[in-house]
Protein backbone atom coordinates (compact mmCIF):
# COMPACT_ATOMS: atom_id res chain seq x y z
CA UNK A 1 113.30 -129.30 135.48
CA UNK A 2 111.95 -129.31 138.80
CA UNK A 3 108.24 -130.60 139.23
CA UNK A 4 108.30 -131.58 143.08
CA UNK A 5 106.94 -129.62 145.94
CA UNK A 6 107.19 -129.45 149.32
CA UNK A 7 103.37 -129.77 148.87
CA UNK A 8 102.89 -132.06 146.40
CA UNK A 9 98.93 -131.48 146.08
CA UNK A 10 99.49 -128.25 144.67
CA UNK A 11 101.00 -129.97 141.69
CA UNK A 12 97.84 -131.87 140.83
CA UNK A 13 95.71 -130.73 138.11
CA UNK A 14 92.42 -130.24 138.43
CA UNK A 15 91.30 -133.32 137.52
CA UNK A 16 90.34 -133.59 133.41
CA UNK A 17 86.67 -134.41 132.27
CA UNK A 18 87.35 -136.96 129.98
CA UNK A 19 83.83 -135.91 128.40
CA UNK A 20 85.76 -132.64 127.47
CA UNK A 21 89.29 -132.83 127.15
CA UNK A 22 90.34 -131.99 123.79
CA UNK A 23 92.28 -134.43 121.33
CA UNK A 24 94.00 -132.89 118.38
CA UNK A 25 93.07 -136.06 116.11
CA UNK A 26 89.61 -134.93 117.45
CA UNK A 27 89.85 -130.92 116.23
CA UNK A 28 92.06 -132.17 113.29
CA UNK A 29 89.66 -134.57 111.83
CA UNK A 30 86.44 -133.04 111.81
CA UNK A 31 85.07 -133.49 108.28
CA UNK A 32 87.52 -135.58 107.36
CA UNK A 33 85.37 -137.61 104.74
CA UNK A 34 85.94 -134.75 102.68
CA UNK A 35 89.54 -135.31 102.33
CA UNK A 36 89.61 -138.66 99.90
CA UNK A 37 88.07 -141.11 102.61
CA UNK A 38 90.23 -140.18 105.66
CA UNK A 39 89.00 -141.08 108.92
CA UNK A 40 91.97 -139.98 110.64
CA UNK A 41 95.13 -137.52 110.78
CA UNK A 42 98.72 -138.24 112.23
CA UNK A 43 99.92 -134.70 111.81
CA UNK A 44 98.29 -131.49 112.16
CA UNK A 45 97.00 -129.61 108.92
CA UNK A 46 96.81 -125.99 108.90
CA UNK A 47 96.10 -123.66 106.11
CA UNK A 48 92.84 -123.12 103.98
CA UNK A 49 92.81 -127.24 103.99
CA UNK A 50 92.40 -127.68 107.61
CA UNK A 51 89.40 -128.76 109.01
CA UNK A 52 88.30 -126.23 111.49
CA UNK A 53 91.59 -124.29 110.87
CA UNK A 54 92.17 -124.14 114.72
CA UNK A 55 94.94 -125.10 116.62
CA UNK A 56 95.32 -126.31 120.08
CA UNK A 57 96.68 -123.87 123.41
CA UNK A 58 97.37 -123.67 126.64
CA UNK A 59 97.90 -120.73 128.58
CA UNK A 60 100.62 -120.42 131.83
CA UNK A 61 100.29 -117.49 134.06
CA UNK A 62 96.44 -117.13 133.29
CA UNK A 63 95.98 -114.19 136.28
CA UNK A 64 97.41 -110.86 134.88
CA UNK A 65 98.43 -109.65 131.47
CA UNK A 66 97.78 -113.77 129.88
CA UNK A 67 93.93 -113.27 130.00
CA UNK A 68 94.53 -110.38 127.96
CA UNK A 69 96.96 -112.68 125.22
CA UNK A 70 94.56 -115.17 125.35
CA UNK A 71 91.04 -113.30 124.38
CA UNK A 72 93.37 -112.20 121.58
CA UNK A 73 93.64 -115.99 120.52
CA UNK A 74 89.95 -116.02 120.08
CA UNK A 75 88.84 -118.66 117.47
CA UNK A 76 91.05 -121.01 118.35
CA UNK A 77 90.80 -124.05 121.26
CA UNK A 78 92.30 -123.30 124.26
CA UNK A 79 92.54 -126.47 125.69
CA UNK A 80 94.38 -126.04 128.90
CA UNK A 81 95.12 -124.24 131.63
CA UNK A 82 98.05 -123.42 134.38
CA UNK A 83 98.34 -120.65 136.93
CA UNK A 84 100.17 -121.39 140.81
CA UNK A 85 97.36 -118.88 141.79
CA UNK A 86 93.70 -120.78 141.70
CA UNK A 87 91.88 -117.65 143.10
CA UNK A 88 94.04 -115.09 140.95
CA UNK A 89 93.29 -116.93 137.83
CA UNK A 90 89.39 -118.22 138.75
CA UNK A 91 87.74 -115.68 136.23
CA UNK A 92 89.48 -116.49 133.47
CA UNK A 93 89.15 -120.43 134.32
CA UNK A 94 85.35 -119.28 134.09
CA UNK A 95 85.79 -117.94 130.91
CA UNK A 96 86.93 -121.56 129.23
CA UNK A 97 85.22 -124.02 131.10
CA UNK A 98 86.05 -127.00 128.86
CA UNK A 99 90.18 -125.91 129.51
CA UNK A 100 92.10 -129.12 131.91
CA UNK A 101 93.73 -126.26 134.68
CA UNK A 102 97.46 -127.07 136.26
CA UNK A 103 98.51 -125.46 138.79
CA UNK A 104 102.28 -126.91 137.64
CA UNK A 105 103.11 -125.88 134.06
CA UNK A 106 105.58 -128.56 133.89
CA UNK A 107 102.99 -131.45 134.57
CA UNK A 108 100.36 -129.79 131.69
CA UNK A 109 103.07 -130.10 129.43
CA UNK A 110 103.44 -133.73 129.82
CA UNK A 111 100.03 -134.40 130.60
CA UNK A 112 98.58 -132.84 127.28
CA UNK A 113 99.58 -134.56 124.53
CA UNK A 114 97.96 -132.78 121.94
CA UNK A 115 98.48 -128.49 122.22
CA UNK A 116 100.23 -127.08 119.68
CA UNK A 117 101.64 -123.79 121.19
CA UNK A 118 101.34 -121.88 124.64
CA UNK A 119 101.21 -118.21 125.52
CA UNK A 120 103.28 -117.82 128.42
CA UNK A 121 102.53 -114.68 130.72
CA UNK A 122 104.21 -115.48 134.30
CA UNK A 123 106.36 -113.35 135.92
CA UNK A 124 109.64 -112.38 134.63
CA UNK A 125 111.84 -114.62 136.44
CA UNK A 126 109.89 -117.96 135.49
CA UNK A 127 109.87 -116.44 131.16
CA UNK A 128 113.05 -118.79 130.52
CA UNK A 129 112.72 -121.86 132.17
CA UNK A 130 108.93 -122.21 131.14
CA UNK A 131 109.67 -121.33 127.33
CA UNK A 132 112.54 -123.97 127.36
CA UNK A 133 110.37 -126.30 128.30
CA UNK A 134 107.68 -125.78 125.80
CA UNK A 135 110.01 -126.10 123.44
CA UNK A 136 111.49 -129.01 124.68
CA UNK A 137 107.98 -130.58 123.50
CA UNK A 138 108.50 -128.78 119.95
CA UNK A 139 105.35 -126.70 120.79
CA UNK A 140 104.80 -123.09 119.45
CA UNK A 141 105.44 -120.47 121.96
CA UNK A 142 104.05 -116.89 122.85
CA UNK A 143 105.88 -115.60 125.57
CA UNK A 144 105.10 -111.72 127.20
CA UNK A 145 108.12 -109.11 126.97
CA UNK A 146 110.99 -109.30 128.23
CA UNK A 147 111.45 -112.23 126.50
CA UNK A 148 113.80 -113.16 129.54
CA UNK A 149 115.11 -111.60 133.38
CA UNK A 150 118.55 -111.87 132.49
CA UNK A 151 121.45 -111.09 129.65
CA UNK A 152 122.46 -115.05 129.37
CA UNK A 153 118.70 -116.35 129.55
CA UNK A 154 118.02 -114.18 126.58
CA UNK A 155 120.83 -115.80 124.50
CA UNK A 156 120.26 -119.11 125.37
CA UNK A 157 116.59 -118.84 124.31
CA UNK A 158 117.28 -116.81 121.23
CA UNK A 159 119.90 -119.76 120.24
CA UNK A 160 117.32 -122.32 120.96
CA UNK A 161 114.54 -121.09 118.78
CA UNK A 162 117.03 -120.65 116.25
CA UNK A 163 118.06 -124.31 116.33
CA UNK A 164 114.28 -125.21 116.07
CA UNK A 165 112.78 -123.13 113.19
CA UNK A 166 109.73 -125.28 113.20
CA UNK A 167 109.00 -124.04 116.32
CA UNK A 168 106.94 -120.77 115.72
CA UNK A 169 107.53 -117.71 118.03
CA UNK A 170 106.59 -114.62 119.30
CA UNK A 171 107.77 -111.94 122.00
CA UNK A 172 104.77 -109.75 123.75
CA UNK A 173 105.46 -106.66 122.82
CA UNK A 174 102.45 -105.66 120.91
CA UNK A 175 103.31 -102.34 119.30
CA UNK A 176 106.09 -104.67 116.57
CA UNK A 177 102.75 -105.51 114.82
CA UNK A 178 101.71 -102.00 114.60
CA UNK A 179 101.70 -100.16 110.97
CA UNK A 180 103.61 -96.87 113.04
CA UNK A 181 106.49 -98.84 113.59
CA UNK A 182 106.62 -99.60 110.12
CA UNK A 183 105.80 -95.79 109.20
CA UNK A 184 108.44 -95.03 111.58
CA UNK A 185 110.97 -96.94 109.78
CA UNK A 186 109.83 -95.86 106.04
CA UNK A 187 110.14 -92.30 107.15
CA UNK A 188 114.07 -92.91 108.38
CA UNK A 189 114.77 -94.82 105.46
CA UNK A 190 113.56 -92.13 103.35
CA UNK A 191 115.57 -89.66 105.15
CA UNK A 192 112.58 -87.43 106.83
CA UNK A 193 115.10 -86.32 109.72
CA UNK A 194 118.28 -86.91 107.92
CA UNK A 195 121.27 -88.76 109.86
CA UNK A 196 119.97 -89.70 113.08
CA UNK A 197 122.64 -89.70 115.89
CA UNK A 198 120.84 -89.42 119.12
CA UNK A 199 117.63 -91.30 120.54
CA UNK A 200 115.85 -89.73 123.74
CA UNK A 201 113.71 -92.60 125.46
CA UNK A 202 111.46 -92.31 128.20
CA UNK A 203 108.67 -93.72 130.69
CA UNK A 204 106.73 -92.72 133.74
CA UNK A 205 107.02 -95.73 135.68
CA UNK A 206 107.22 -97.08 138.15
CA UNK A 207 105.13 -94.47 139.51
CA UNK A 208 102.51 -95.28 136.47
CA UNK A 209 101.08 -98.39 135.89
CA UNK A 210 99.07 -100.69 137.51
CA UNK A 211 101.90 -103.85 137.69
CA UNK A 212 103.75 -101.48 140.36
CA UNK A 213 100.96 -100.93 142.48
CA UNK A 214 102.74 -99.88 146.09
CA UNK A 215 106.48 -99.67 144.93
CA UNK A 216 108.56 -100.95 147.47
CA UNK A 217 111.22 -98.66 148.52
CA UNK A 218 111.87 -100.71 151.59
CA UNK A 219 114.02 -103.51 150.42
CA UNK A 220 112.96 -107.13 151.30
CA UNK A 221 110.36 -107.56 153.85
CA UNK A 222 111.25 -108.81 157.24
CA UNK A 223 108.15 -110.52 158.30
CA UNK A 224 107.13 -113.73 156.84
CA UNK A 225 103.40 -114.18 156.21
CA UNK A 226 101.98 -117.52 156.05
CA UNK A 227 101.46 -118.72 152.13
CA UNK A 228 97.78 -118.25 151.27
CA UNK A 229 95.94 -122.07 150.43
CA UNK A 230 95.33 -121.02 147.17
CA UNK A 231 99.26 -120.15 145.95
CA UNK A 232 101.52 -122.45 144.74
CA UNK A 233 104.90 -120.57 146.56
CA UNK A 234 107.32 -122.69 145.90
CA UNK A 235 106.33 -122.81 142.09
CA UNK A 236 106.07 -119.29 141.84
CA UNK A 237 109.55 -118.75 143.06
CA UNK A 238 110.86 -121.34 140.63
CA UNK A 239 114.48 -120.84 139.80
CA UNK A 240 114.85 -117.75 141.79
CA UNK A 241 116.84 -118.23 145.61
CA UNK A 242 114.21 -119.19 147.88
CA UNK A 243 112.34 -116.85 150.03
CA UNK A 244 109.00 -116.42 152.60
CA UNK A 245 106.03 -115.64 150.79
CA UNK A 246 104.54 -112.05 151.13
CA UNK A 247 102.31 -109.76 149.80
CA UNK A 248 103.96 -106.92 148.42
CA UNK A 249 105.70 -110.08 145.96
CA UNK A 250 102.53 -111.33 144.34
CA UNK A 251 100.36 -111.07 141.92
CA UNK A 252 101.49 -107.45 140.93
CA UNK A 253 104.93 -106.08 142.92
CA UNK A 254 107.50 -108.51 141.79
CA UNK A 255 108.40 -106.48 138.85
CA UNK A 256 110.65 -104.19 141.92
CA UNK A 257 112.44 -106.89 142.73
CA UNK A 258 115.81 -107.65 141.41
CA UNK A 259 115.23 -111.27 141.61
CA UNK A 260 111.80 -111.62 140.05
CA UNK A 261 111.09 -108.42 137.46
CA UNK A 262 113.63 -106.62 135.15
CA UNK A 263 112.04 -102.55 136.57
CA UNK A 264 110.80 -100.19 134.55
CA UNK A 265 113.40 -100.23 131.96
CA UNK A 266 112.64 -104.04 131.18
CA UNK A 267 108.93 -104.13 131.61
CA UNK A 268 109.13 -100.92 129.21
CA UNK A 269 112.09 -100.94 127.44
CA UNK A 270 110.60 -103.75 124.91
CA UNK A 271 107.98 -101.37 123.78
CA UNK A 272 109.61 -97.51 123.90
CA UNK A 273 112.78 -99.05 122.33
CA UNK A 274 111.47 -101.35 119.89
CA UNK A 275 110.91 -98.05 116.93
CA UNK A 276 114.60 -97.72 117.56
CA UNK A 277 116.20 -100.99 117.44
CA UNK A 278 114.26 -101.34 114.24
CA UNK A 279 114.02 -98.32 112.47
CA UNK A 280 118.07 -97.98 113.18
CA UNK A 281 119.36 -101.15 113.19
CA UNK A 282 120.88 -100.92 116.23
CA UNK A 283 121.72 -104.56 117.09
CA UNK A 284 124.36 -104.87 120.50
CA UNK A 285 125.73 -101.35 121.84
CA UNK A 286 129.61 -100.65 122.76
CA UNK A 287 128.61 -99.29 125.64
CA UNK A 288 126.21 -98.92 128.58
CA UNK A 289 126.07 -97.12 131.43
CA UNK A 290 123.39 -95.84 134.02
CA UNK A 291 123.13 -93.63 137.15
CA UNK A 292 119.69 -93.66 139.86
CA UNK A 293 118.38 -92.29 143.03
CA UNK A 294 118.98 -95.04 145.14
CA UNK A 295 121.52 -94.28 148.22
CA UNK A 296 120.45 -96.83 150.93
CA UNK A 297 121.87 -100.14 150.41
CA UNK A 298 119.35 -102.24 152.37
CA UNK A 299 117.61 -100.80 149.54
CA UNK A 300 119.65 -100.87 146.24
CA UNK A 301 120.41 -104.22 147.36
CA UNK A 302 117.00 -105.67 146.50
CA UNK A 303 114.64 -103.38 143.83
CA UNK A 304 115.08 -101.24 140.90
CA UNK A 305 115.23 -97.56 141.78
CA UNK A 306 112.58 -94.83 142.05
CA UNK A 307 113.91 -93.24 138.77
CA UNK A 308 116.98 -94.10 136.31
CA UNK A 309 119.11 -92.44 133.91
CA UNK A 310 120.76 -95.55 131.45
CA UNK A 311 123.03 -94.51 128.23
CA UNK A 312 124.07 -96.44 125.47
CA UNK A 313 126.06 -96.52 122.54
CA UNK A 314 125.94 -97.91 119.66
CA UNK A 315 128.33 -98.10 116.68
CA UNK A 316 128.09 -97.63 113.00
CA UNK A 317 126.29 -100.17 110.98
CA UNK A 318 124.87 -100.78 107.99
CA UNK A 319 125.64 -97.13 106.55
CA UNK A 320 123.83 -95.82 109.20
CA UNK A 321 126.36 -93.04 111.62
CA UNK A 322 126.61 -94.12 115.47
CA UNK A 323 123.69 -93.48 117.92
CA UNK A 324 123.33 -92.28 121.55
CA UNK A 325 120.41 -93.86 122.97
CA UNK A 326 119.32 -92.00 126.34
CA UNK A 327 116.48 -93.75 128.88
CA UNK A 328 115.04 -92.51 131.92
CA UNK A 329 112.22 -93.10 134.00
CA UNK A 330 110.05 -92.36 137.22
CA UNK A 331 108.62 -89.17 135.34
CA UNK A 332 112.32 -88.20 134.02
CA UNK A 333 111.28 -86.08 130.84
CA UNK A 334 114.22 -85.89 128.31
CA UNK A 335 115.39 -82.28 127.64
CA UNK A 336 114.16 -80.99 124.49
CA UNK A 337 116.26 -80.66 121.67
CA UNK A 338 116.14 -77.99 118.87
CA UNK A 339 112.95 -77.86 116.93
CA UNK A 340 110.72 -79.40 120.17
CA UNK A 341 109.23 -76.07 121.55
CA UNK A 342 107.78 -75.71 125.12
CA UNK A 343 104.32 -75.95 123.68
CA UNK A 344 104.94 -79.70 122.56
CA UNK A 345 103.29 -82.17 124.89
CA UNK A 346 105.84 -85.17 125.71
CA UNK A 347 103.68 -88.19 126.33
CA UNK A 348 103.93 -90.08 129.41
CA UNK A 349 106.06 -92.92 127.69
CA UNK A 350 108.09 -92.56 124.47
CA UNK A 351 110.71 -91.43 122.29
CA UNK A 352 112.29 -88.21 120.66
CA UNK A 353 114.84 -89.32 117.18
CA UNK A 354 117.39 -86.53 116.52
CA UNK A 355 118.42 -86.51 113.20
CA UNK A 356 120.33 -83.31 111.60
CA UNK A 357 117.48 -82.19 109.59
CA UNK A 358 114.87 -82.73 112.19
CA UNK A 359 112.84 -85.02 114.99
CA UNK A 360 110.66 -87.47 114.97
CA UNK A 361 108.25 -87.82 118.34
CA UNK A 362 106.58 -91.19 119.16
CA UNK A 363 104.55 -92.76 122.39
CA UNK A 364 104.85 -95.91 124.06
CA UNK A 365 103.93 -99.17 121.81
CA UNK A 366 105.01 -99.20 118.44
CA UNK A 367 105.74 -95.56 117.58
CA UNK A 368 102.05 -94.79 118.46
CA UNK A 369 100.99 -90.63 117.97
CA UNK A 370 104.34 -90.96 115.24
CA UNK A 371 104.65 -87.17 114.44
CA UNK A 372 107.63 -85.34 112.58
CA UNK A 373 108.72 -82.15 114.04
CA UNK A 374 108.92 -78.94 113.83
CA UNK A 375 105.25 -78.25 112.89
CA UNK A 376 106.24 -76.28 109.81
CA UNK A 377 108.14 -79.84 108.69
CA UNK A 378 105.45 -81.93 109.79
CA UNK A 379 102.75 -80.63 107.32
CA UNK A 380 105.72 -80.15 104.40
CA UNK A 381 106.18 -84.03 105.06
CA UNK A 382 102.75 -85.13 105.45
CA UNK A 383 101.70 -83.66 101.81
CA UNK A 384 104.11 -85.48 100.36
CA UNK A 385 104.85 -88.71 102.37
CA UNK A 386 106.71 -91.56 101.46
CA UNK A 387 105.37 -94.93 100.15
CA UNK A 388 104.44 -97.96 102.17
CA UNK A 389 107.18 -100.11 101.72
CA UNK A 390 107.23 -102.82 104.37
CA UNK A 391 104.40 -105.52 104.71
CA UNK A 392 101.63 -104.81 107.35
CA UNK A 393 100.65 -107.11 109.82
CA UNK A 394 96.81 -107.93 109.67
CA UNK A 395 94.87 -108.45 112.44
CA UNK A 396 97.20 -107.70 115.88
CA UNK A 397 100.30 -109.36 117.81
CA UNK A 398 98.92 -112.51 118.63
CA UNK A 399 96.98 -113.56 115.77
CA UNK A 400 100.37 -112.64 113.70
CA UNK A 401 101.45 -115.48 115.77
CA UNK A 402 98.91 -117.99 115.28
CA UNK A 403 99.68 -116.83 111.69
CA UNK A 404 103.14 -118.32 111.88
CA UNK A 405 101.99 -120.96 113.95
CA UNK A 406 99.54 -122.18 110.41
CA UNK A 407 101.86 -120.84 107.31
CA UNK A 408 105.04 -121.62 108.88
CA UNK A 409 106.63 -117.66 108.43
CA UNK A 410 107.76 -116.23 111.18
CA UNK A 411 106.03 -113.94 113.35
CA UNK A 412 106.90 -109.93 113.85
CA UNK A 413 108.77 -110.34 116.92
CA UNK A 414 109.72 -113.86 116.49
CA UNK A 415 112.90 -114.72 118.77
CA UNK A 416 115.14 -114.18 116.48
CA UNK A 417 114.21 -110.33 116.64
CA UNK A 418 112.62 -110.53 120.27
CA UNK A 419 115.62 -112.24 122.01
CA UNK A 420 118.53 -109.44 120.53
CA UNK A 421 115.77 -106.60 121.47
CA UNK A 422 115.48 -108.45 124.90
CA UNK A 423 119.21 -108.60 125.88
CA UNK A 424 120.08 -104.89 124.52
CA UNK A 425 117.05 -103.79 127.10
CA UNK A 426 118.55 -106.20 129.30
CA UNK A 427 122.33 -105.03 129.42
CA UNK A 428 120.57 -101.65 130.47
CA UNK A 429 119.08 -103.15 133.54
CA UNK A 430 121.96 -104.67 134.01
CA UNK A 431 124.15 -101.29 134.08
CA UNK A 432 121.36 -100.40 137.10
CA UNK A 433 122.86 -102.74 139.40
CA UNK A 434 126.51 -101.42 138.97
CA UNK A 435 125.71 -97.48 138.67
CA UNK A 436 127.83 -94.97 137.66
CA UNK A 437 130.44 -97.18 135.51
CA UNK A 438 130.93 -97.33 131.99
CA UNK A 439 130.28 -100.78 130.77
CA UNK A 440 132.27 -102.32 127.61
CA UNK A 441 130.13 -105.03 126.19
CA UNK A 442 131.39 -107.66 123.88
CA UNK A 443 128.28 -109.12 122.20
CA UNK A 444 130.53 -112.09 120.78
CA UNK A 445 131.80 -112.94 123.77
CA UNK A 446 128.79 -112.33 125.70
CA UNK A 447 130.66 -110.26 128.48
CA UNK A 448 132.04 -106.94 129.92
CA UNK A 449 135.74 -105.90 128.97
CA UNK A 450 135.97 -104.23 131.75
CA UNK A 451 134.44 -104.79 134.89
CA UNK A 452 133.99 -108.39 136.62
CA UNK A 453 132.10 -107.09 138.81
CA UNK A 454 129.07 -106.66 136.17
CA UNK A 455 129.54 -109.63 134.24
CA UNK A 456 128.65 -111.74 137.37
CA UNK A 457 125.40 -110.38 136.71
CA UNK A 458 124.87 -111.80 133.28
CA UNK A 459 123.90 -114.92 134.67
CA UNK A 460 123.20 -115.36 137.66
CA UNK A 461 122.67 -118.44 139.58
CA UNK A 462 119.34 -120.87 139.86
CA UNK A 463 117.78 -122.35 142.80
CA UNK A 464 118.86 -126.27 142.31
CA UNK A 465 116.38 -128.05 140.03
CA UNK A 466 115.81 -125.03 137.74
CA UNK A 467 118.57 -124.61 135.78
CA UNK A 468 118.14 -123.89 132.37
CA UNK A 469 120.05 -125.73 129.78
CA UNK A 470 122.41 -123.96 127.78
């Protein structure tokens, strides 16, 4: 894992106050004489038992939507600190004063010896490599959605968690702790729409949202601008081919870029798509395929298109009859299907399910504004609504996490679940880069039957001393 720079004083931490750097025998061990005479603790104790009941974190990629993960954490000691942007990530540094701040992630994770999980929130390209390497110190891990930038990453780190079930963790994508999703999928089960066949899937970005900001439709800038005294470049590339800094990269652009953000579909797809890969089952697809607006290649050579069409299909399983899942973006609207009159107001982000005895409309996160249709079958359903019979999640995402973290049972959107979501998004982005072709996948084999082309894609290679393992 790479931890050299061509600047090696950006790899310093700030140095720790010794008067306030936190020990987990410290946290652990407060009121210990209650516990039988012990003065100290060699292992951390969660539960109703522990003293304090708080564990130790560190946050990495501090600047954008990790400020946000980490107020969620509230309650519990966030101990450190790491961000390659010091001015980006100063008011949040504010906001936990008593935090040691890195500027490397890899050095905070040797240098603290006592965290007990991170919530990772860097850009998409850097999600793998980082997460590895937490869990190559066995600590928890909270990483933002996509769980990964490519198909193979999202494997590898889906295997990995799997091989360390100590490890508690937890994909971003906030709307799996939501009660709609769980409506959503007590409604199919109970057969509220029938046999579902089709799924209509949609977003308005990259024109909305704030992570887009000026949308490059460009290509790669030509002019190099000198890196800024407070950025870290050559971190915040990481295992991505090297490049001259610019602007229209960081903090918010990247997500464009094919090397550094997975476009609309990935930054997205983890939310819109969740209700269905849950509430169907849908596991790997057959097939994938996807057509766009770009045309210029200076320009399909380097970001995600202005607006997408992606198709997939997925087989039979579990009883349930194949599906057609259909995803566009930049302000695509799905056509309406039967039942869906003119007079129905499509959010700007979310889903239509077809079944053959009706449709069920959701928004963006987690099924949100979950509403059956036609209006007539709405209120029928609603007066006589089926039971709640999946578990709730109490208190939001990230304390579901911290949860798991404490009582050992996994989280909502654990890896398990968050890594298969991840690469089916994935696959779709994927299908971007090699438009208009219809795209065989064998999930076993982890490849296309049928085009070489697109399977060079799956993983792609890493600037040397960033590999990841596996």
């Amino acid at each position: 894992m790479k931890c050299q720079s061509k600047n090696p004083a950006y790899f310093h931490p700030m140095k720790p106050n010794p008067s306030t750097s936190r020990s987990r025998r410290s946290v652990l061990t407060k009121g210990a004489a209650a516990f039988a005479g012990m003065q100290f603790l060699d292992f951390p104790v969660f539960g109703q038992d522990a003293p304090g009941n708080k564990i130790n974190l560190a946050g990495i990629g501090i600047g954008g939507m990790g400020k946000a993960n980490l107020r969620q954490c509230s309650g519990e000691n966030i101990g450190a600190l790491c961000d390659v942007d010091e001015r980006h990530s100063a008011k949040v540094r504010a906001k936990y004063p008593d935090a040691n701040f890195y500027v490397n992630y890899q050095e905070m994770l040797d240098g603290e010896k006592d965290l007990d999980g991170v919530v990772i929130a860097t850009p998409d390209h850097t999600h793998a490599v980082v997460t590895q390497a937490a869990m190559d110190k066995g600590l928890h891990v909270y990483t933002q959605k996509p769980l990964t930038r490519t198909v193979h990453e999202a494997r590898v780190i889906t295997e990995m968690a799997a091989k360390k079930p100590d490890i508690q963790t937890q994909m971003g994508n906030q709307g799996r702790s939501s009660n709609s999703i769980r409506q959503l999928k007590e409604w199919i089960e109970a057969g509220a729409i029938g046999n579902v066949t089709e799924v209509r899937a949609w977003t308005d970005r990259p024109v909305g949202g704030q992570w887009y900001s000026t949308f490059p439709i460009t290509g790669r800038p030509e002019e190099e601008i000198e890196v800024p005294p407070f950025l870290d470049w050559d971190t915040w590339i990481g295992p991505a081919s090297y490049r001259p800094f610019h602007t229209v990269y960081h903090p918010h652009t990247w997500r464009a870029f094919y090397d550094f953000g997975t476009g609309p579909l990935g930054d997205m797809g983890c939310h819109i798509l969740d209700p269905a890969f849950y509430a169907l089952d849908l596991g790997a697809p057959d097939t994938v395929e996807a057509t766009s607006t770009h045309w210029e290649e200076k320009v399909s050579a380097e970001t995600y298109p202005r607006a997408t069409r992606v198709r997939y299909q997925f087989p039979a399983r579990n009883g349930k009859p194949a599906v057609t899942l259909n995803w566009s973006d930049g302000r695509l609207l799905p056509y309406r299907p039967p039942g869906v009159t003119n007079d129905v107001k499509l959010p700007a982000s979310g889903a239509l399910f077809i079944g053959d005895e009706g449709v069920i409309l959701h928004g963006s996160h987690g099924a949100s504004g979950l509403k059956l249709l036609p209006e007539e079958k709405n209120r029928k359903f609603q007066a006589n609504r089926p039971p709640e019979t999946i578990p709730r999640v109490q208190g939001g995402h990230e304390k579901d996490w911290i949860r798991a973290c404490k009582d050992g049972k996994p989280a909502s959107s654990n890896f398990s679940y968050g890594g298969a979501l991840t690469e089916m998004v994935l696959l779709g982005v994927l299908a971007i880069r090699v438009p208009n072709q219809r795209l065989e996948w064998d999930a076993k084999a982890m490849r296309f039957t049928n085009h070489e082309g697109a399977n060079e894609l799956i993983s792609p290679p890493y600037r040397e001393g960033w590999e990841l393992k596996g």
